[in-house]
PDB file of N, CA and C in Angstrom:
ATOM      1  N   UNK A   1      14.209 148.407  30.351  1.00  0.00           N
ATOM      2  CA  UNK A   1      14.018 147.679  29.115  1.00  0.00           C
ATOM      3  C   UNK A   1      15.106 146.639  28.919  1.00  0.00           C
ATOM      4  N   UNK A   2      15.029 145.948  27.978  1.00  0.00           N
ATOM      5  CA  UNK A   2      15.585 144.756  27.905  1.00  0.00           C
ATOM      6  C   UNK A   2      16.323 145.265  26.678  1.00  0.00           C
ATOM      7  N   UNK A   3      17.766 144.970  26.720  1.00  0.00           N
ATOM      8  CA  UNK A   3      18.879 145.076  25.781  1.00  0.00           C
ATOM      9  C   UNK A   3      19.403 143.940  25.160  1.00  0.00           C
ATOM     10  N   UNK A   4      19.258 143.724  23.714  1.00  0.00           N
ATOM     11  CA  UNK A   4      19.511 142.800  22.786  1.00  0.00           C
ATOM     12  C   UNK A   4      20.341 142.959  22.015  1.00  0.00           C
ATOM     13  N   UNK A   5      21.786 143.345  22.091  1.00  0.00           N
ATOM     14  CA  UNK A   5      22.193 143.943  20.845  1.00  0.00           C
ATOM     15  C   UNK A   5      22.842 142.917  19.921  1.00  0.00           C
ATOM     16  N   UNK A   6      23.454 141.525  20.084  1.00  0.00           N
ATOM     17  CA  UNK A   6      23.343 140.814  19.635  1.00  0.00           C
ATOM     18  C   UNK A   6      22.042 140.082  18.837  1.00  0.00           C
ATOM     19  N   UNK A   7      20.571 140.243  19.171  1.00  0.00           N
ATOM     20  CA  UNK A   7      19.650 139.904  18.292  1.00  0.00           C
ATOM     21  C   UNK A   7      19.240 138.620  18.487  1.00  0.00           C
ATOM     22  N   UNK A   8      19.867 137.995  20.111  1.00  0.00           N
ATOM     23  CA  UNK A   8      19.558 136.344  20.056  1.00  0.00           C
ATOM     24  C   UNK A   8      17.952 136.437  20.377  1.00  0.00           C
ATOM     25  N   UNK A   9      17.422 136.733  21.055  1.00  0.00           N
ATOM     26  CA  UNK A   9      15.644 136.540  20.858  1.00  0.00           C
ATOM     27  C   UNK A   9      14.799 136.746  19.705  1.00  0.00           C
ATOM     28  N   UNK A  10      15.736 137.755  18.481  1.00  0.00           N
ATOM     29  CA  UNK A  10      15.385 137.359  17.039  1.00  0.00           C
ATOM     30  C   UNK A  10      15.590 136.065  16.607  1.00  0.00           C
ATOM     31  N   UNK A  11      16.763 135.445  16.798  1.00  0.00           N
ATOM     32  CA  UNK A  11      17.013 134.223  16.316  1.00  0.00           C
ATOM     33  C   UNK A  11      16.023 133.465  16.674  1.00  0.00           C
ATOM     34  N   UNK A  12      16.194 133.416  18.594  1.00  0.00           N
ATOM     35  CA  UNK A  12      15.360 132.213  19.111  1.00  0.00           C
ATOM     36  C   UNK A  12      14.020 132.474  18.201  1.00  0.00           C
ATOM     37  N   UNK A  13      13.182 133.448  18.396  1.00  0.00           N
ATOM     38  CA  UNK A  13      11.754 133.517  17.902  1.00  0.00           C
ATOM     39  C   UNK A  13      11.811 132.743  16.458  1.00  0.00           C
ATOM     40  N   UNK A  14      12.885 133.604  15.543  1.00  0.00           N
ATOM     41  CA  UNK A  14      12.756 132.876  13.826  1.00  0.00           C
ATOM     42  C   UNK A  14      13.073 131.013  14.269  1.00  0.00           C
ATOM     43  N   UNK A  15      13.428 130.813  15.151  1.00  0.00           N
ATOM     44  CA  UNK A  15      14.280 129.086  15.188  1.00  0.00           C
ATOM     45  C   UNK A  15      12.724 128.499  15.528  1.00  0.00           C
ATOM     46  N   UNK A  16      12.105 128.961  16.909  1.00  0.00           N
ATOM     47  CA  UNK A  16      10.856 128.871  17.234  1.00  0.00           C
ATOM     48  C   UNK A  16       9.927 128.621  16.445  1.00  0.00           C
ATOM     49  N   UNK A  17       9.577 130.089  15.372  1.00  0.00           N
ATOM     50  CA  UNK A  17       8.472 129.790  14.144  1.00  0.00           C
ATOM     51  C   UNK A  17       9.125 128.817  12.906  1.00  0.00           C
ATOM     52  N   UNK A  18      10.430 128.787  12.943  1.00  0.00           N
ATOM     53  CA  UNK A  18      10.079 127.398  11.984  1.00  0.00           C
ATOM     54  C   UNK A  18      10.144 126.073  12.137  1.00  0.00           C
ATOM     55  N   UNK A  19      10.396 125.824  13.846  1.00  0.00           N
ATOM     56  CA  UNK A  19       9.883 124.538  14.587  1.00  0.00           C
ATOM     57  C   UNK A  19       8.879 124.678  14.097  1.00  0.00           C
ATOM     58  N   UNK A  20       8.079 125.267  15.274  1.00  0.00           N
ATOM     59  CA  UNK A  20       6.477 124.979  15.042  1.00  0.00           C
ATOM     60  C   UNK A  20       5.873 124.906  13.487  1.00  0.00           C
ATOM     61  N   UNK A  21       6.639 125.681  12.726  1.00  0.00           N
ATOM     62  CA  UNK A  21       5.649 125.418  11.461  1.00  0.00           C
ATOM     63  C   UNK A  21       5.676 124.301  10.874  1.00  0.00           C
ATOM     64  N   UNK A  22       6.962 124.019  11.082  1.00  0.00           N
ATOM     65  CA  UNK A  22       7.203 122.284  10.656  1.00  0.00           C
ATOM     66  C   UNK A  22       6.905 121.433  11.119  1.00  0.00           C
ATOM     67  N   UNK A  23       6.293 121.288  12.103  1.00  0.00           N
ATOM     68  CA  UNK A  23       5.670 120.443  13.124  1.00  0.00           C
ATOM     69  C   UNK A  23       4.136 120.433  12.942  1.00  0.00           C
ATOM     70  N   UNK A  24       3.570 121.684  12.533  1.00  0.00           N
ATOM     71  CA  UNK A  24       2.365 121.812  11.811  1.00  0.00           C
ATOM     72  C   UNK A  24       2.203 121.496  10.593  1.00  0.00           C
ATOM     73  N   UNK A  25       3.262 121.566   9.770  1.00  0.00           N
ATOM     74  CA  UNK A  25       3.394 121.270   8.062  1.00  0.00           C
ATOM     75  C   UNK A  25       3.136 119.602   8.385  1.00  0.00           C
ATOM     76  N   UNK A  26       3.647 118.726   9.530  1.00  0.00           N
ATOM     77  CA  UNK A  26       4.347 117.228   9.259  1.00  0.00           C
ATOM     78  C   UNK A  26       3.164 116.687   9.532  1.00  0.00           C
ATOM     79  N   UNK A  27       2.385 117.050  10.550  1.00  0.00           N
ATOM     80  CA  UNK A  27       1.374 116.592  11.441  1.00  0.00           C
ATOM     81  C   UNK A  27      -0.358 116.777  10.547  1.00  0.00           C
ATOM     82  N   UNK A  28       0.084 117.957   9.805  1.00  0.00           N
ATOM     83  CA  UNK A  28      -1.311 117.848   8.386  1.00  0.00           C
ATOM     84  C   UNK A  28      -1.029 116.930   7.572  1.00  0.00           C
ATOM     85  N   UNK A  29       0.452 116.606   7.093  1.00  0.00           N
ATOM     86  CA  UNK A  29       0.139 115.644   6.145  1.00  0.00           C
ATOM     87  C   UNK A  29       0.270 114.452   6.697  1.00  0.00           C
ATOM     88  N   UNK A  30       0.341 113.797   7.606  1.00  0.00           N
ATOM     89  CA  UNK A  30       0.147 112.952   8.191  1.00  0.00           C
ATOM     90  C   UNK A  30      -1.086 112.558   8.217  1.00  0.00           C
ATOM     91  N   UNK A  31      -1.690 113.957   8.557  1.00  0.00           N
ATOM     92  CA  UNK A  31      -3.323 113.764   8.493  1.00  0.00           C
ATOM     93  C   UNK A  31      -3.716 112.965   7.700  1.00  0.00           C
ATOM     94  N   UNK A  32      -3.340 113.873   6.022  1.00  0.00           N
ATOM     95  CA  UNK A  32      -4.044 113.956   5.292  1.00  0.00           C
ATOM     96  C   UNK A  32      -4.000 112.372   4.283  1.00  0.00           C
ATOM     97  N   UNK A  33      -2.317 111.664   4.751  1.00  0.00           N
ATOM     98  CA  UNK A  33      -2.153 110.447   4.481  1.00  0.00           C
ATOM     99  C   UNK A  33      -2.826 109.331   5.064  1.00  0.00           C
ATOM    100  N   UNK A  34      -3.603 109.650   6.528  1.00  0.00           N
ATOM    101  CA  UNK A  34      -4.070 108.718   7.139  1.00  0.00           C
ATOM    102  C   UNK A  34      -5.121 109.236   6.252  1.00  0.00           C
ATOM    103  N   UNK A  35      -6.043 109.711   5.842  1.00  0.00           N
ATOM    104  CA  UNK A  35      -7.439 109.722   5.720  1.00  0.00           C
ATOM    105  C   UNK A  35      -7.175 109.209   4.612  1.00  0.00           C
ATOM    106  N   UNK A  36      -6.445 109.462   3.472  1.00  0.00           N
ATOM    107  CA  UNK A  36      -6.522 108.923   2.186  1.00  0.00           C
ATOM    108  C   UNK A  36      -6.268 107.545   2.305  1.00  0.00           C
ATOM    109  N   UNK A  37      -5.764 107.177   3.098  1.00  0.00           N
ATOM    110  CA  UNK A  37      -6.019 105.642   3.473  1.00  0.00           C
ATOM    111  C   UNK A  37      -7.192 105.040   4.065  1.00  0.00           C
ATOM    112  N   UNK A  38      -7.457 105.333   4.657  1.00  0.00           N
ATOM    113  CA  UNK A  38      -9.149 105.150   5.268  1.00  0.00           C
ATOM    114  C   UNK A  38      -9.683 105.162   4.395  1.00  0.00           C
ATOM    115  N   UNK A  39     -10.279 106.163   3.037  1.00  0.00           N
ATOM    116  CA  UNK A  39     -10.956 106.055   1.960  1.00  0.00           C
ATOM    117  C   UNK A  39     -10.820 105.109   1.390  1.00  0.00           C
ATOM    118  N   UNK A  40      -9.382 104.778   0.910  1.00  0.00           N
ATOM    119  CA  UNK A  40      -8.941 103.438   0.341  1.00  0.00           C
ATOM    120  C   UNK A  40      -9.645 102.679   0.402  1.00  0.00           C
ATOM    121  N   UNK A  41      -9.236 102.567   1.933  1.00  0.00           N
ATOM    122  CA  UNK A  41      -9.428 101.079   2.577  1.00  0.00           C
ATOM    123  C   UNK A  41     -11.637 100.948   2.557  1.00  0.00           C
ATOM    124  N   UNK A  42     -11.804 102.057   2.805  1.00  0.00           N
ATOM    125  CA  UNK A  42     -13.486 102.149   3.151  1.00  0.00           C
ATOM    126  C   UNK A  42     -14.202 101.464   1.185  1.00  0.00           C
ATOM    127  N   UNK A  43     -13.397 102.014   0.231  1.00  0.00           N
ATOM    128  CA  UNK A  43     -13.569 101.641  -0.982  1.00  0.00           C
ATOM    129  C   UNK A  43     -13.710 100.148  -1.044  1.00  0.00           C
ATOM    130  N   UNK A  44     -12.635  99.748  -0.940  1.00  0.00           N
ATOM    131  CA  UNK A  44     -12.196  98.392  -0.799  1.00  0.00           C
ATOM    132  C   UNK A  44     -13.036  97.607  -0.458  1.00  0.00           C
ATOM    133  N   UNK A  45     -13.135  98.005   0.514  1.00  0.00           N
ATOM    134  CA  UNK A  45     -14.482  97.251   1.647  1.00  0.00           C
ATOM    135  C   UNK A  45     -15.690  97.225   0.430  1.00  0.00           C
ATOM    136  N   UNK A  46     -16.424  98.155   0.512  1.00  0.00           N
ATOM    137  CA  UNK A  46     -17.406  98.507  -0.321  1.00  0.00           C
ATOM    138  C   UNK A  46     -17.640  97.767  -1.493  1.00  0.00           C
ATOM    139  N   UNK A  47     -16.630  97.731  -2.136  1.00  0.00           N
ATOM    140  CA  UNK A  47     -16.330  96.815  -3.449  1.00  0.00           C
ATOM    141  C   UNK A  47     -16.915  95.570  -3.360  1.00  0.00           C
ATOM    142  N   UNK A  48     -16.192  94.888  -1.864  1.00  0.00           N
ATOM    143  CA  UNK A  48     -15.886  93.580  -1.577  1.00  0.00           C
ATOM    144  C   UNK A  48     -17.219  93.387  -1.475  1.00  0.00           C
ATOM    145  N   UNK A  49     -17.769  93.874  -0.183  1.00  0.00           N
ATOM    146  CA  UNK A  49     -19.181  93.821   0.408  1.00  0.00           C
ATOM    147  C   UNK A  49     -20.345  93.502  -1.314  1.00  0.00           C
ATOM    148  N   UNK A  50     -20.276  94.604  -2.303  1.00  0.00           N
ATOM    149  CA  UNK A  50     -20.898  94.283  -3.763  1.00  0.00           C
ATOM    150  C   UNK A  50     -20.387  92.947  -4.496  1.00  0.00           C
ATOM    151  N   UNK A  51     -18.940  92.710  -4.351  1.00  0.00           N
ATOM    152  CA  UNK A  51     -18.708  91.328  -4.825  1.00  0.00           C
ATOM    153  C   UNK A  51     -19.540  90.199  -4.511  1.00  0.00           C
ATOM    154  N   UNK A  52     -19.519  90.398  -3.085  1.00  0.00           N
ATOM    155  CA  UNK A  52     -20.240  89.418  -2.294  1.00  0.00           C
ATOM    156  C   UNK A  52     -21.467  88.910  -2.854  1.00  0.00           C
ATOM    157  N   UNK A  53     -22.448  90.086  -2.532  1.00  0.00           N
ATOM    158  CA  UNK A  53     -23.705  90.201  -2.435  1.00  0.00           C
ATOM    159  C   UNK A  53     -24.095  89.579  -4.445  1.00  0.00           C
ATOM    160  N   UNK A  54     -23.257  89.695  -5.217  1.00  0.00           N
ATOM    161  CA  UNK A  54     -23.351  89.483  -6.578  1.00  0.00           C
ATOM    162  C   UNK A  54     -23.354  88.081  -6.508  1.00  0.00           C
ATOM    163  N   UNK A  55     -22.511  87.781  -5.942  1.00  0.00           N
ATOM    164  CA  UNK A  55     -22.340  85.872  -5.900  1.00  0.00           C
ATOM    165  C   UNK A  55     -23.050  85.303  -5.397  1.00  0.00           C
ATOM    166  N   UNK A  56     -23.795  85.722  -4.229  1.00  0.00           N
ATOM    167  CA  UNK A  56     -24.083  85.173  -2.930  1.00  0.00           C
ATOM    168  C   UNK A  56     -25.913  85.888  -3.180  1.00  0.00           C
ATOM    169  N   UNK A  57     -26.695  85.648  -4.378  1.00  0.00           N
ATOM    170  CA  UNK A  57     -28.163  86.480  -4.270  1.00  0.00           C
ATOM    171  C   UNK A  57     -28.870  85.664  -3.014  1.00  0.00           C
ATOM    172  N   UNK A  58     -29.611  86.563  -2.329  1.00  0.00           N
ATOM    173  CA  UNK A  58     -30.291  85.985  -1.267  1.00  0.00           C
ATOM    174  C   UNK A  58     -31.987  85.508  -2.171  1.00  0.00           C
TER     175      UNK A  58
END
């Protein structure tokens, strides 16, 4: 068996899970900032496209 009595593979593991979680925490909201921009921007559009079409009757 493997002898730890110092506890460093506790550490490493706790140092480990809160890399990764933070790396998962950064990378959702990243997400979640790109999409709320896309909506924005997809709004925007949308708007414009109705501006248009108001001025411009075929």
């Amino acid at each position: 068996m493997c002898r730890n009595e110092q506890g460093a593979i506790l550490l490493l593991a706790l140092t480990l899970l809160f890399l990764i979680s933070s790396a998962v925490t950064v990378y959702a909201t990243l997400y979640m900032t790109q999409m709320s921009t896309y909506e924005m921007l997809e709004k925007a559009n949308i708007r414009a496209t109705i501006n248009l079409m108001r001025q411009n009757p075929v």
